[in-house]
Structures are given as C-alpha cells and as structure tokens.
C-alpha atoms as a PDB file:
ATOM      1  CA  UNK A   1      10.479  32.013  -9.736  1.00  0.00           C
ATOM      2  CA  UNK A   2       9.444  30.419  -6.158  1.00  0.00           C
ATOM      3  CA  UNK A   3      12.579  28.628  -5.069  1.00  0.00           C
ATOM      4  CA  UNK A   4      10.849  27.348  -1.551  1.00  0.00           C
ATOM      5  CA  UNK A   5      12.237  24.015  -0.255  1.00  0.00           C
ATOM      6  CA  UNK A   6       9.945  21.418  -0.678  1.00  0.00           C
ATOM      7  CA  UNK A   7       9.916  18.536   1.984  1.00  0.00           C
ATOM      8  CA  UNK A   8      11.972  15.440   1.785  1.00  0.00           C
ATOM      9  CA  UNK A   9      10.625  12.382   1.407  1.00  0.00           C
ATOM     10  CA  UNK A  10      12.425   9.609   2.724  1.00  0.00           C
ATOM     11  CA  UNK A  11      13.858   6.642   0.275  1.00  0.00           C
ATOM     12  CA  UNK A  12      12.917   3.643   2.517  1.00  0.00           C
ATOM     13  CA  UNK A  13      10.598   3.711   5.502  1.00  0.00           C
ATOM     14  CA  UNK A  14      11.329   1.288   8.681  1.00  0.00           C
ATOM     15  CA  UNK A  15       8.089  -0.644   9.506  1.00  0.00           C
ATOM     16  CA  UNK A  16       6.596   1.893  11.237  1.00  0.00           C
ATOM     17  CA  UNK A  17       6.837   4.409   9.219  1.00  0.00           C
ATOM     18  CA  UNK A  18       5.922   2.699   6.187  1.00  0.00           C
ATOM     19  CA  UNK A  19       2.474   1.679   7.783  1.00  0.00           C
ATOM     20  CA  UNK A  20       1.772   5.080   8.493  1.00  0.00           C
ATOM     21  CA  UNK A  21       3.100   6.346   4.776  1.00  0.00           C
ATOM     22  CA  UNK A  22       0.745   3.504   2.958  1.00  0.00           C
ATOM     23  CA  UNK A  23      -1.929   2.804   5.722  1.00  0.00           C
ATOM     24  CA  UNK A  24      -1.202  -0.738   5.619  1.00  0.00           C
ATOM     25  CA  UNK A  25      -0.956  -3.167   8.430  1.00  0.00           C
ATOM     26  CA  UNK A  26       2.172  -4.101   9.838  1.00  0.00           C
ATOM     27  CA  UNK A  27       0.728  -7.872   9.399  1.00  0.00           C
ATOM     28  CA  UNK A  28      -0.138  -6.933   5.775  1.00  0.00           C
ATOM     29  CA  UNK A  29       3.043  -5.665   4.770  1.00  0.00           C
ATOM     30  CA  UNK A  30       4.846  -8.791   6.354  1.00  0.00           C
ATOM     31  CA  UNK A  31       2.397 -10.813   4.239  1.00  0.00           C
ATOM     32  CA  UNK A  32       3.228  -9.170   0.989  1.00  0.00           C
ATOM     33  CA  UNK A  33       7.415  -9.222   1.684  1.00  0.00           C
ATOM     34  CA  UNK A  34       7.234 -10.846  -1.595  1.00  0.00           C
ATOM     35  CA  UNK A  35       5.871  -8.233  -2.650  1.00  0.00           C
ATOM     36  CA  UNK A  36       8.586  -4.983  -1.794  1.00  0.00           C
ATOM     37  CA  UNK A  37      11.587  -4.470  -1.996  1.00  0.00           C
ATOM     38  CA  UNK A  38      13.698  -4.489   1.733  1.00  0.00           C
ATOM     39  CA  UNK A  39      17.003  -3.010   2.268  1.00  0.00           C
ATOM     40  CA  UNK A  40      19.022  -4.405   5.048  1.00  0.00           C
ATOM     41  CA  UNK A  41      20.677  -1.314   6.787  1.00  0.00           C
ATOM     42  CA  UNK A  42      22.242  -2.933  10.246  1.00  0.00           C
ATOM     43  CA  UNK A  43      20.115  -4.688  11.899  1.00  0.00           C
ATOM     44  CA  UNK A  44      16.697  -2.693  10.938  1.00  0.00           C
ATOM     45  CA  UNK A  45      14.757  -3.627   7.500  1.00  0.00           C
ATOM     46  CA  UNK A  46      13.630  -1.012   5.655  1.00  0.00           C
ATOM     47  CA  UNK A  47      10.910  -1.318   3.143  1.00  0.00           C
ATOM     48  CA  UNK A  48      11.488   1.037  -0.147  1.00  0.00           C
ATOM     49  CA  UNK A  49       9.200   4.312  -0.975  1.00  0.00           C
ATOM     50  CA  UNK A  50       8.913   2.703  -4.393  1.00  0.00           C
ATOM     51  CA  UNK A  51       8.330  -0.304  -3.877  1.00  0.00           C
ATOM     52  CA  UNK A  52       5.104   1.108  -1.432  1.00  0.00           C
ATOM     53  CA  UNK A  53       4.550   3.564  -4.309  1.00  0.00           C
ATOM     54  CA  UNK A  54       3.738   0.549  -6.940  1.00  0.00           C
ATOM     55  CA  UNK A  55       2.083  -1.621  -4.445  1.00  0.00           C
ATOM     56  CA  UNK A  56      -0.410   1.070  -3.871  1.00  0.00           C
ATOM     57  CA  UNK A  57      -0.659   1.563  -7.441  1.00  0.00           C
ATOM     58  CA  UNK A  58      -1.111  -2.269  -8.668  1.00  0.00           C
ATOM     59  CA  UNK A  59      -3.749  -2.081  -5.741  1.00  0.00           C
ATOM     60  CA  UNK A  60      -5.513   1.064  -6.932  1.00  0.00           C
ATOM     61  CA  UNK A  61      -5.367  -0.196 -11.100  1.00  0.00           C
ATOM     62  CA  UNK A  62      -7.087  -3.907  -9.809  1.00  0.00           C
ATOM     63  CA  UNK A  63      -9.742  -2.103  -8.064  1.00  0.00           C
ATOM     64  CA  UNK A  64     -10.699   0.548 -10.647  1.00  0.00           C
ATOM     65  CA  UNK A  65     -10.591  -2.419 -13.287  1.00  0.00           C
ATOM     66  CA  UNK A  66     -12.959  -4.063 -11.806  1.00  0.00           C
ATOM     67  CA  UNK A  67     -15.353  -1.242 -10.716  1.00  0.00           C
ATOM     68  CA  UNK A  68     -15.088  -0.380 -14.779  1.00  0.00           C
ATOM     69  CA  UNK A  69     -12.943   2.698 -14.598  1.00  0.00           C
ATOM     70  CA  UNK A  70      -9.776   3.529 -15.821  1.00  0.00           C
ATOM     71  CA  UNK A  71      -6.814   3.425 -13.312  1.00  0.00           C
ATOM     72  CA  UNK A  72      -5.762   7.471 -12.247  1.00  0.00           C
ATOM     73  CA  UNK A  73      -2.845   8.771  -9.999  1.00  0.00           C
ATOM     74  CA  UNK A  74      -4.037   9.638  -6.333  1.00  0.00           C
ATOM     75  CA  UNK A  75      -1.161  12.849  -6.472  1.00  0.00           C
ATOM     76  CA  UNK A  76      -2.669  14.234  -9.863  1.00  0.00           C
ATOM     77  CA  UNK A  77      -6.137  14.815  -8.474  1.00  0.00           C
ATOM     78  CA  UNK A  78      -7.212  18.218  -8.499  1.00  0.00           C
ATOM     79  CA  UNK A  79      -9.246  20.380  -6.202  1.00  0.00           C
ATOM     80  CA  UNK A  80     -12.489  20.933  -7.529  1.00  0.00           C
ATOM     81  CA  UNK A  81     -13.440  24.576  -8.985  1.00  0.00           C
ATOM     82  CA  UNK A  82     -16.515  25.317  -7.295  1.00  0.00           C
ATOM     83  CA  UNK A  83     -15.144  25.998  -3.582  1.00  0.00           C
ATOM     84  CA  UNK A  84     -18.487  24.662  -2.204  1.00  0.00           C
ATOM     85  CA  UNK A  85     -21.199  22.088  -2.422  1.00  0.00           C
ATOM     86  CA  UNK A  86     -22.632  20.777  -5.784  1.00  0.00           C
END
C-alpha cells in the first residue's frame, strides 16, 4: 500500500487566498458574503473551503442546467485514454 502524504488543504482561506483557490474576484466574493460562510479569527475574516466548495458547485449545476446537461464534479474528471489528439 502507498502511504505518501497527500497535501493539506486548508479549512478557511483569508481573502486572498480564497480568490486564488476559486478564481473569483475579491469584489465578487464581497458581493456574495451572503452567500459563504466567514469565520472571525482576530481581526482577519476567513471565508470557509466549503462554503467556496458549494458556491462553485451551485454555480457549475445552474450553468450545465441551462446548457441541457447534467451537473458533474470538476475533481472526478478523468484523463482521457488516447494520450493524443482525436
């Protein structure tokens, strides 16, 4: 059995970090506060790595339902087979 560390994600991303993590805005993410959950740790907020995860996700689901397709995982894709060009 392979028993290699796998990399840590964080819990909660400060601003920053958490536009870099979902590729949102810092504007949009302010917009949607409604939207995530914030925890307060001193003085910095921090947004949640949940609360990104099912933002992305709602996102994602409204999109494919209105293109017509049904909603998939971004992390479950898998590499195609062929290993070159259709």
């Amino acid at each position: 059995m392979n028993y290699a560390p796998k990399s840590i994600e964080p819990a909660a991303f400060p601003i920053n970090a958490a536009t870099v993590y979902s590729g949102f805005t810092r504007t949009y993410l302010y917009e949607n506060r409604h939207r995530l959950d914030w925890i307060k740790a001193g003085r910095r907020s921090l947004i949640t790595r949940a609360s990104l995860d099912r933002l992305l996700l709602e996102l994602l689901e409204k999109t494919n339902a209105t293109a017509g397709t049904p909603p998939t995982r971004c992390d479950q894709s898998k590499p195609s087979s062929s290993g070159g060009a259709p």
